[in-house]
Each structure stands twice: as structure tokens, then as C-alpha cells.
C-alpha atoms as a PDB file:
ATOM      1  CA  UNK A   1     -26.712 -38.188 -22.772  1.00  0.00           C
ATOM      2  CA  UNK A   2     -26.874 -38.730 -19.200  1.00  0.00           C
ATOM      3  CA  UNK A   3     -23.094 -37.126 -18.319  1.00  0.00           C
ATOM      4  CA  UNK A   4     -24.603 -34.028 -20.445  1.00  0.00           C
ATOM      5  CA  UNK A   5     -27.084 -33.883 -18.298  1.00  0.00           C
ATOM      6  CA  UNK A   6     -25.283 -34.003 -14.915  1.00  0.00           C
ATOM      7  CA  UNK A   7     -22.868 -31.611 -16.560  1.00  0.00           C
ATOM      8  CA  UNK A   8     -24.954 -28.957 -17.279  1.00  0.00           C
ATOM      9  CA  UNK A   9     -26.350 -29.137 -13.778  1.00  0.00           C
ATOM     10  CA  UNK A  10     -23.197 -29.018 -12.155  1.00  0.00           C
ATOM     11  CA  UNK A  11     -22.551 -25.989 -14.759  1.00  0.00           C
ATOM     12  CA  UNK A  12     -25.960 -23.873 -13.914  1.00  0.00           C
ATOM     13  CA  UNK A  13     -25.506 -25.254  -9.742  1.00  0.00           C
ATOM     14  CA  UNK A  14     -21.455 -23.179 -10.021  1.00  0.00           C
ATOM     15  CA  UNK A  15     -21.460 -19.542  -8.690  1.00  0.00           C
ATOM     16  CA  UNK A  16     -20.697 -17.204 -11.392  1.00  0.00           C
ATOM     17  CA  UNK A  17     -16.819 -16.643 -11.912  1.00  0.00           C
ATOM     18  CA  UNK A  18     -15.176 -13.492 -10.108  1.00  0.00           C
ATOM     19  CA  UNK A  19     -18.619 -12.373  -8.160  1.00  0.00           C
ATOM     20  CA  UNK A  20     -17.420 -14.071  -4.727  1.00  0.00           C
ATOM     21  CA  UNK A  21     -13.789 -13.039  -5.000  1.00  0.00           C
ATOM     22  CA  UNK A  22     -13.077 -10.499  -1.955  1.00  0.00           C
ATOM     23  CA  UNK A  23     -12.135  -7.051  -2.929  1.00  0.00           C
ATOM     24  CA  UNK A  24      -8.273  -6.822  -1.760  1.00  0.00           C
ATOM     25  CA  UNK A  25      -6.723  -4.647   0.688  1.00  0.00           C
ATOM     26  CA  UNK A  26      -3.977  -2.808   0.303  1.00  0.00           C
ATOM     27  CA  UNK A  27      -1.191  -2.057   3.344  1.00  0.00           C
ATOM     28  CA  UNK A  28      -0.554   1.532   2.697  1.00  0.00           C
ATOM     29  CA  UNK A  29      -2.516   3.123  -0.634  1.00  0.00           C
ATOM     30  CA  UNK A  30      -6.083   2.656  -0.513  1.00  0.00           C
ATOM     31  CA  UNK A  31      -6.585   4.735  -3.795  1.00  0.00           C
ATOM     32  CA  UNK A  32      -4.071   2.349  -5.781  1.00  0.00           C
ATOM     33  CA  UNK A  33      -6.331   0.385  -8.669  1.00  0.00           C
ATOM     34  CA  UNK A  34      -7.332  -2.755  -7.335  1.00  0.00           C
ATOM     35  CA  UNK A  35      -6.524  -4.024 -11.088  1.00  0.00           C
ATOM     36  CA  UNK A  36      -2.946  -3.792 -11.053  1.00  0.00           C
ATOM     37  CA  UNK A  37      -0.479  -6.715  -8.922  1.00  0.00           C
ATOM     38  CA  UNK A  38       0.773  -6.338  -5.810  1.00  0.00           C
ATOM     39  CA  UNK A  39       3.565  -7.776  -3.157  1.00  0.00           C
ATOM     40  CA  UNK A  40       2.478  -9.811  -0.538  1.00  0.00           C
ATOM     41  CA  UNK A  41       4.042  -9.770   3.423  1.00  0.00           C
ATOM     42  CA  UNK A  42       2.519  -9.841   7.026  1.00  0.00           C
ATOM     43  CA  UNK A  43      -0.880 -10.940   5.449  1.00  0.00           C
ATOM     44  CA  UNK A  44      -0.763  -7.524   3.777  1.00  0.00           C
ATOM     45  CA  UNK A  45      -0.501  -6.422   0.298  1.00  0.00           C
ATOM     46  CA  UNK A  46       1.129  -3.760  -1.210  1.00  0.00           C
ATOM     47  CA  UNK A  47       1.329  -1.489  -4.353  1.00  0.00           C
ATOM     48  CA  UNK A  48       4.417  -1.457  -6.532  1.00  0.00           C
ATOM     49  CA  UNK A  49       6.858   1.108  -4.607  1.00  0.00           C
ATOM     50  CA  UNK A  50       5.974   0.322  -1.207  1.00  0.00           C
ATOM     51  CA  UNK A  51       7.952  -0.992   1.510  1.00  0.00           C
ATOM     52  CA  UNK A  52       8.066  -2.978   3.810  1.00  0.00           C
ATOM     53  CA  UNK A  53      10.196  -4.342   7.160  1.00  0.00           C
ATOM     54  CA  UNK A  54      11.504  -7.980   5.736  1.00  0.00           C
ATOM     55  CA  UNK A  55      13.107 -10.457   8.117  1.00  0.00           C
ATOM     56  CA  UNK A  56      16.505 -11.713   6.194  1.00  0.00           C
ATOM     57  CA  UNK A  57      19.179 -13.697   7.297  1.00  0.00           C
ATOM     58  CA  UNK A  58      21.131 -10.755   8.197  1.00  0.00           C
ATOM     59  CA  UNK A  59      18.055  -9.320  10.115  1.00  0.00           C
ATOM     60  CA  UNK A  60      14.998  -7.297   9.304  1.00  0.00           C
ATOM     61  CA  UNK A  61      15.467  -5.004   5.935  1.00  0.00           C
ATOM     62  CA  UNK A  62      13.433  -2.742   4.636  1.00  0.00           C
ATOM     63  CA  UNK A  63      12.378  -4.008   1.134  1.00  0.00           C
ATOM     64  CA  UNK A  64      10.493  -2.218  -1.766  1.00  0.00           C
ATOM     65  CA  UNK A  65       7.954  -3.867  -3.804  1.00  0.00           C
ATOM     66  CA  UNK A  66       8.667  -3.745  -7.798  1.00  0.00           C
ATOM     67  CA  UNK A  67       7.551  -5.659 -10.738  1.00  0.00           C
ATOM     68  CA  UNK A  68      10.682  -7.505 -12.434  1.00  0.00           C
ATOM     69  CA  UNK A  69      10.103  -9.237 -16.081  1.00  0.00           C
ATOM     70  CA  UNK A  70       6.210  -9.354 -15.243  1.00  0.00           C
ATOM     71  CA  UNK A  71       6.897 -10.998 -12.006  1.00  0.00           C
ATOM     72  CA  UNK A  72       5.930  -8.829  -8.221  1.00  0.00           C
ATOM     73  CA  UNK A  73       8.825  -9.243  -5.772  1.00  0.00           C
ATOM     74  CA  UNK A  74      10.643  -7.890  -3.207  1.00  0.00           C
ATOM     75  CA  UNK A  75      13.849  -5.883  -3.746  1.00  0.00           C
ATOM     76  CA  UNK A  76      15.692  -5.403  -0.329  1.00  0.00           C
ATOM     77  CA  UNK A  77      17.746  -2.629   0.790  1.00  0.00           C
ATOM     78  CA  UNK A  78      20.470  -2.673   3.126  1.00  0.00           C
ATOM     79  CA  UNK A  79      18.606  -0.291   5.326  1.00  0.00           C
ATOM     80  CA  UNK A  80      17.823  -1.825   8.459  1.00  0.00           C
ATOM     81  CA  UNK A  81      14.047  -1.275   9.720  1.00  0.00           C
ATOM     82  CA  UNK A  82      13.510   1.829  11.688  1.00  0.00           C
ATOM     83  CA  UNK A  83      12.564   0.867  15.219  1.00  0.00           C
ATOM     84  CA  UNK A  84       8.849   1.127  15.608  1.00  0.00           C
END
């Protein structure tokens, strides 16, 4: 009886699930829904079809961000990255 007890106090003590969480950010489309999944580089996110300058091993790439069997990753492109 006692563990119920500390149980349900550590229950009703817990901030609600999902009210704390920090609204994310996108890198380039602010109006993309903030429901669907994103790529993450440069402490950025970004929405399915962006890009993005990669470092790879044969030097920085742009890379686009797709969705592959449910999965968000990066798909890069032998374009280099325009010089900014």
C-alpha cells in the first residue's frame, strides 16, 4: 500500500506529457506543419526537400532532406556548396 502511495505522488508531482516540449524551428520554411519530421544539421532543422551544405569526405555537398522507408535522411548531391 505504501509503494501505491509514493507512486501516485510521484504520478500527480510529473508535468503533464508534451506541455513543456519547445515548439521546433525550422531552417528555411516557417509555414511547414510542425507535425510532420524533419532533417537535422548545423543545430537546424529542416522540412522534407530542403537543402543543405554537408561536409563529406570529398568536401562540403549540398544535400536534400527526404524521407526513405519512414526514416528522415540526407540524400547528397554531387553539387559542391555555392560559396557563401
Amino acid at each position: 500500500m505504501r509503494s501505491v502511495v509514493v507512486f501516485l505522488g510521484l504520478i500527480a508531482g510529473a508535468p503533464a506529457l508534451g506541455h513543456d516540449m519547445p515548439v521546433p524551428q525550422t531552417a528555411q520554411a516557417p509555414a511547414h506543419n510542425l507535425l510532420d519530421c524533419y532533417c537535422r544539421a548545423q543545430g537546424k532543422m529542416f522540412a522534407v526537400g530542403e537543402k543543405a551544405c554537408l561536409k563529406t569526405t570529398e568536401g562540403p555537398k549540398l544535400a536534400q532532406c527526404q524521407m526513405e522507408i519512414n526514416v528522415m535522411s540526407w540524400t547528397i548531391t554531387e553539387v559542391p556548396c555555392p560559396d557563401t
